[in-house]
N, C-alpha and C. Protein backbone atom coordinates (compact mmCIF):
# COMPACT_ATOMS: atom_id res chain seq x y z
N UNK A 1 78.92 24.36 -36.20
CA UNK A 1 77.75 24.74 -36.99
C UNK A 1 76.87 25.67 -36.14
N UNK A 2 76.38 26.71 -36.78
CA UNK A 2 75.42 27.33 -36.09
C UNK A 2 74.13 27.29 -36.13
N UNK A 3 73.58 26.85 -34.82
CA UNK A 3 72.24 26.52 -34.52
C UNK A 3 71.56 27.68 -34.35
N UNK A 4 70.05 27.24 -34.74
CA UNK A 4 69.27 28.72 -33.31
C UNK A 4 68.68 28.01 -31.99
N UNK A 5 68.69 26.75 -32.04
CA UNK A 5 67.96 26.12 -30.62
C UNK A 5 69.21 24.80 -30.85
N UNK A 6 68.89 24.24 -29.33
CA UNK A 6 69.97 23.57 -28.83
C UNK A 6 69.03 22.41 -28.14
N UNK A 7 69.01 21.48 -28.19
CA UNK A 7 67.81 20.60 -27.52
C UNK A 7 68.98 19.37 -26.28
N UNK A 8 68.69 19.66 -25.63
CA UNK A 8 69.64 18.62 -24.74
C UNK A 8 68.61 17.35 -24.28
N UNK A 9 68.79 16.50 -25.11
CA UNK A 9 68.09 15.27 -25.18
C UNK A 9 68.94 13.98 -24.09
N UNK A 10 70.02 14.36 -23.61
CA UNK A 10 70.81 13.99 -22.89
C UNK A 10 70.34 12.40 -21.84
N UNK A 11 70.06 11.32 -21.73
CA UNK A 11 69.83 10.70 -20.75
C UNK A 11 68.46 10.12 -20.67
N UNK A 12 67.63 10.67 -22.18
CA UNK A 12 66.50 9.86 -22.39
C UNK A 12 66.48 8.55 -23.23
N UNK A 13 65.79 7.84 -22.83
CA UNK A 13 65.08 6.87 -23.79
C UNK A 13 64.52 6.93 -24.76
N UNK A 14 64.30 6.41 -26.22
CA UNK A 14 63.34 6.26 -26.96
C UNK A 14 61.94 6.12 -26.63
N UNK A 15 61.30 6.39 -27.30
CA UNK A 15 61.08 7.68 -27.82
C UNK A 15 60.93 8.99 -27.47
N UNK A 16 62.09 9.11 -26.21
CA UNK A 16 61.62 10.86 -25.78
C UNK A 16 62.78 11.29 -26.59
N UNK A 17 63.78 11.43 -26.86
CA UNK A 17 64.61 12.02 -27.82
C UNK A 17 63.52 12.75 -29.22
N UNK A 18 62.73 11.84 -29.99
CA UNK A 18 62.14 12.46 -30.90
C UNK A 18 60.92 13.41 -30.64
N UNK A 19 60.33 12.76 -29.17
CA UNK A 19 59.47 13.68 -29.09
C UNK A 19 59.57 15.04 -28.51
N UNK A 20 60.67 14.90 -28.07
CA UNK A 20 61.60 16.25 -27.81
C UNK A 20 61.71 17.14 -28.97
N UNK A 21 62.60 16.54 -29.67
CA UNK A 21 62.75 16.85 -31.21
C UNK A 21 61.62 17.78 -32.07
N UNK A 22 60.95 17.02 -31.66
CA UNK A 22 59.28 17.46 -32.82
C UNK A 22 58.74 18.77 -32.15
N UNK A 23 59.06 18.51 -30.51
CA UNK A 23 58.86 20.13 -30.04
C UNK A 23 59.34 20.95 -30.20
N UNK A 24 60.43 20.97 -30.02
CA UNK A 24 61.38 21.68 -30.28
C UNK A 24 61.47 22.60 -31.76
N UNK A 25 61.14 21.55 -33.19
CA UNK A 25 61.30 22.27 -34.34
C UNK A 25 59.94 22.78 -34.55
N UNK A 26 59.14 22.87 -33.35
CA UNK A 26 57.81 23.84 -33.67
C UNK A 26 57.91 24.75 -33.59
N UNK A 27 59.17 25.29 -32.64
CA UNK A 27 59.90 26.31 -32.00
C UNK A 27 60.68 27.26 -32.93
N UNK A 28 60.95 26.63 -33.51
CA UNK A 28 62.01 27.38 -34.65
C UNK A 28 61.25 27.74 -36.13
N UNK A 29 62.00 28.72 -36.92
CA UNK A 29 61.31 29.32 -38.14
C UNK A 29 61.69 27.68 -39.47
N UNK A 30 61.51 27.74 -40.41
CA UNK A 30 61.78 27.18 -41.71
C UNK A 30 63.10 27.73 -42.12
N UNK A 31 64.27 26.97 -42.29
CA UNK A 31 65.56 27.35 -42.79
C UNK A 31 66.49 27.47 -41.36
N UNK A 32 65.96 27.10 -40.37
CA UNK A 32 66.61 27.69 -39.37
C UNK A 32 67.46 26.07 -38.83
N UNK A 33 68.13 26.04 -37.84
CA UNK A 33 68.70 24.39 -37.68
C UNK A 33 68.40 24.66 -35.86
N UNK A 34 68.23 22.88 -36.07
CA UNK A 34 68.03 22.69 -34.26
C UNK A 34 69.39 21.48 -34.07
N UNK A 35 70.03 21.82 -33.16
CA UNK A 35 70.80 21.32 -32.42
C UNK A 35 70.69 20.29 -31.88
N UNK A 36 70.98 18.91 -31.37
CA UNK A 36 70.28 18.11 -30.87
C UNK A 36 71.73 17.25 -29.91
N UNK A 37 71.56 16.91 -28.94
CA UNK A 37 72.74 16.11 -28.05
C UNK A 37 71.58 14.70 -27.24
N UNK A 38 72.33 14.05 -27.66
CA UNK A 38 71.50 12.59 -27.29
C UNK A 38 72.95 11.56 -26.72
N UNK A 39 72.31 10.34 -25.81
CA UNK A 39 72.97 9.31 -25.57
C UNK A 39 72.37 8.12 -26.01
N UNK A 40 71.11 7.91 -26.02
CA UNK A 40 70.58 6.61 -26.70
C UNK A 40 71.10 6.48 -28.22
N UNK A 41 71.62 5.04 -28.45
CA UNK A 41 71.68 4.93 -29.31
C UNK A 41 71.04 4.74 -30.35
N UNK A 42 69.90 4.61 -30.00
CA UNK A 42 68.94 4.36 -30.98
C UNK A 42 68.68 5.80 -31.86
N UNK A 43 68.78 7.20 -31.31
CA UNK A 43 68.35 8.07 -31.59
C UNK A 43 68.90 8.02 -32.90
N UNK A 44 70.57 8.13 -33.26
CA UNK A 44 70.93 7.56 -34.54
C UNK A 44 69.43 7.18 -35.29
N UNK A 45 69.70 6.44 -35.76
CA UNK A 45 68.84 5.66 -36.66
C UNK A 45 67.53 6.38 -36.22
N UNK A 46 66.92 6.39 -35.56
CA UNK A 46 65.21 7.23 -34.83
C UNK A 46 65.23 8.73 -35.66
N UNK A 47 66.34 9.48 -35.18
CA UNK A 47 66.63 10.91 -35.83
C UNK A 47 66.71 10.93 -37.33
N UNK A 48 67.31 10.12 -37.98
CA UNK A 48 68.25 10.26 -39.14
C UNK A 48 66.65 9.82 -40.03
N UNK A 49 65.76 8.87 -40.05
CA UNK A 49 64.22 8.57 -40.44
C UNK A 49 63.41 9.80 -40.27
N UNK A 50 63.23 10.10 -38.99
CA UNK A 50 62.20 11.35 -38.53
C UNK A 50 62.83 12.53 -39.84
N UNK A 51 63.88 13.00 -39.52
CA UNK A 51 64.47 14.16 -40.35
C UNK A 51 63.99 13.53 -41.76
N UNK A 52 64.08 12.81 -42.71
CA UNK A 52 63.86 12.00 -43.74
C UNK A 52 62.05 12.55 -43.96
N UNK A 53 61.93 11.90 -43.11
CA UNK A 53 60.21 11.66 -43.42
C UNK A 53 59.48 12.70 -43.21
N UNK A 54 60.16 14.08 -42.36
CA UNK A 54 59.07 14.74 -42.25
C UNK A 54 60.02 16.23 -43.17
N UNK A 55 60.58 15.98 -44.20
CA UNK A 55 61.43 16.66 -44.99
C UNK A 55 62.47 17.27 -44.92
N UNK A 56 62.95 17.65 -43.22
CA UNK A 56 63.79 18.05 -42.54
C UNK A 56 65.48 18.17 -43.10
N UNK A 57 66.25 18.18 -43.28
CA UNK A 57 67.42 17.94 -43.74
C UNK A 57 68.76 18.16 -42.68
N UNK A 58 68.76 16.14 -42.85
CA UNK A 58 69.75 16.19 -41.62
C UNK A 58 71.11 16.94 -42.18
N UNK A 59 71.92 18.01 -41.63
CA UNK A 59 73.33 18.32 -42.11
C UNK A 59 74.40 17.41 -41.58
N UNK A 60 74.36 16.98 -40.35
CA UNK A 60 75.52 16.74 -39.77
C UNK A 60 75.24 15.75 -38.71
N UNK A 61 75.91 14.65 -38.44
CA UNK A 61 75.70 14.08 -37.26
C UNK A 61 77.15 13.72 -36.82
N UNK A 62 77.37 13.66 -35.57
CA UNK A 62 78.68 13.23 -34.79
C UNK A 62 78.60 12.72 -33.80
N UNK A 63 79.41 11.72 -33.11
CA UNK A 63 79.73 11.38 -32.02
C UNK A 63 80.83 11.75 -31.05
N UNK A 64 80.56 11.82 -29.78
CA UNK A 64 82.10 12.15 -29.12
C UNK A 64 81.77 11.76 -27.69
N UNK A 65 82.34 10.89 -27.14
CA UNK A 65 82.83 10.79 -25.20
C UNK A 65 80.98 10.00 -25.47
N UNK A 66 80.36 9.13 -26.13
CA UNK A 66 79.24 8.68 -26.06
C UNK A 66 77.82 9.39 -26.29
N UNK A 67 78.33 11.22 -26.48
CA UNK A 67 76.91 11.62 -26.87
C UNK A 67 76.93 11.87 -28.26
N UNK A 68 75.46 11.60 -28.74
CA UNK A 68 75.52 11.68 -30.31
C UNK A 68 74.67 13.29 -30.21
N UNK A 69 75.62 14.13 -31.79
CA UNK A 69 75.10 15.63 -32.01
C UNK A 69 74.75 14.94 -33.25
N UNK A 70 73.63 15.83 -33.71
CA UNK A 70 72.73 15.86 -34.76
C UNK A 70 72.45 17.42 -34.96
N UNK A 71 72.68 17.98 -36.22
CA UNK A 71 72.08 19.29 -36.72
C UNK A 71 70.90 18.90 -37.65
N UNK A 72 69.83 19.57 -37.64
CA UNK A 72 68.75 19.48 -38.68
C UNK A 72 68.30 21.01 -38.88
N UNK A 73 68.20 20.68 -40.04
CA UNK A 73 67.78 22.35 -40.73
C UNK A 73 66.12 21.97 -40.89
N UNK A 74 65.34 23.02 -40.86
CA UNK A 74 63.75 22.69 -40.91
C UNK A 74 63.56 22.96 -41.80
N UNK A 75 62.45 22.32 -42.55
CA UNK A 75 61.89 22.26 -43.73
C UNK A 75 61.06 23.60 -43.89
């Protein structure tokens, strides 16, 4: 999938994954997608709400070798 930002959330805890996140899509235009690579598991479930609630639209999420990818397109 093609992103325009790439957020390497890599090795944090809750809640820095989202607050990463929230910076990050300040960064980017409306229609555009942010990239996201996480290991907490929580981010799952943390990400997949945030995207939800703040209108965001999650496209895609995956796992592989323990890191979770997440695409979100911005509202």
């Amino acid at each position: 999938m093609d992103a325009q930002k790439t957020l390497d959330a890599k090795g944090l805890a809750c809640p820095m994954p989202i607050v990463k996140t929230k910076k990050a899509m300040k960064e980017i235009e409306t229609g555009e997608i942010l990239e996201i690579h996480a290991t907490d598991k929580g981010a799952k479930s943390d990400l997949t709400a945030w995207a939800k609630s703040g209108g965001h639209e999650l496209l895609k999420t995956e796992e592989k070798d323990g890191v979770f990818f997440f695409w979100i397109k911005k509202a």
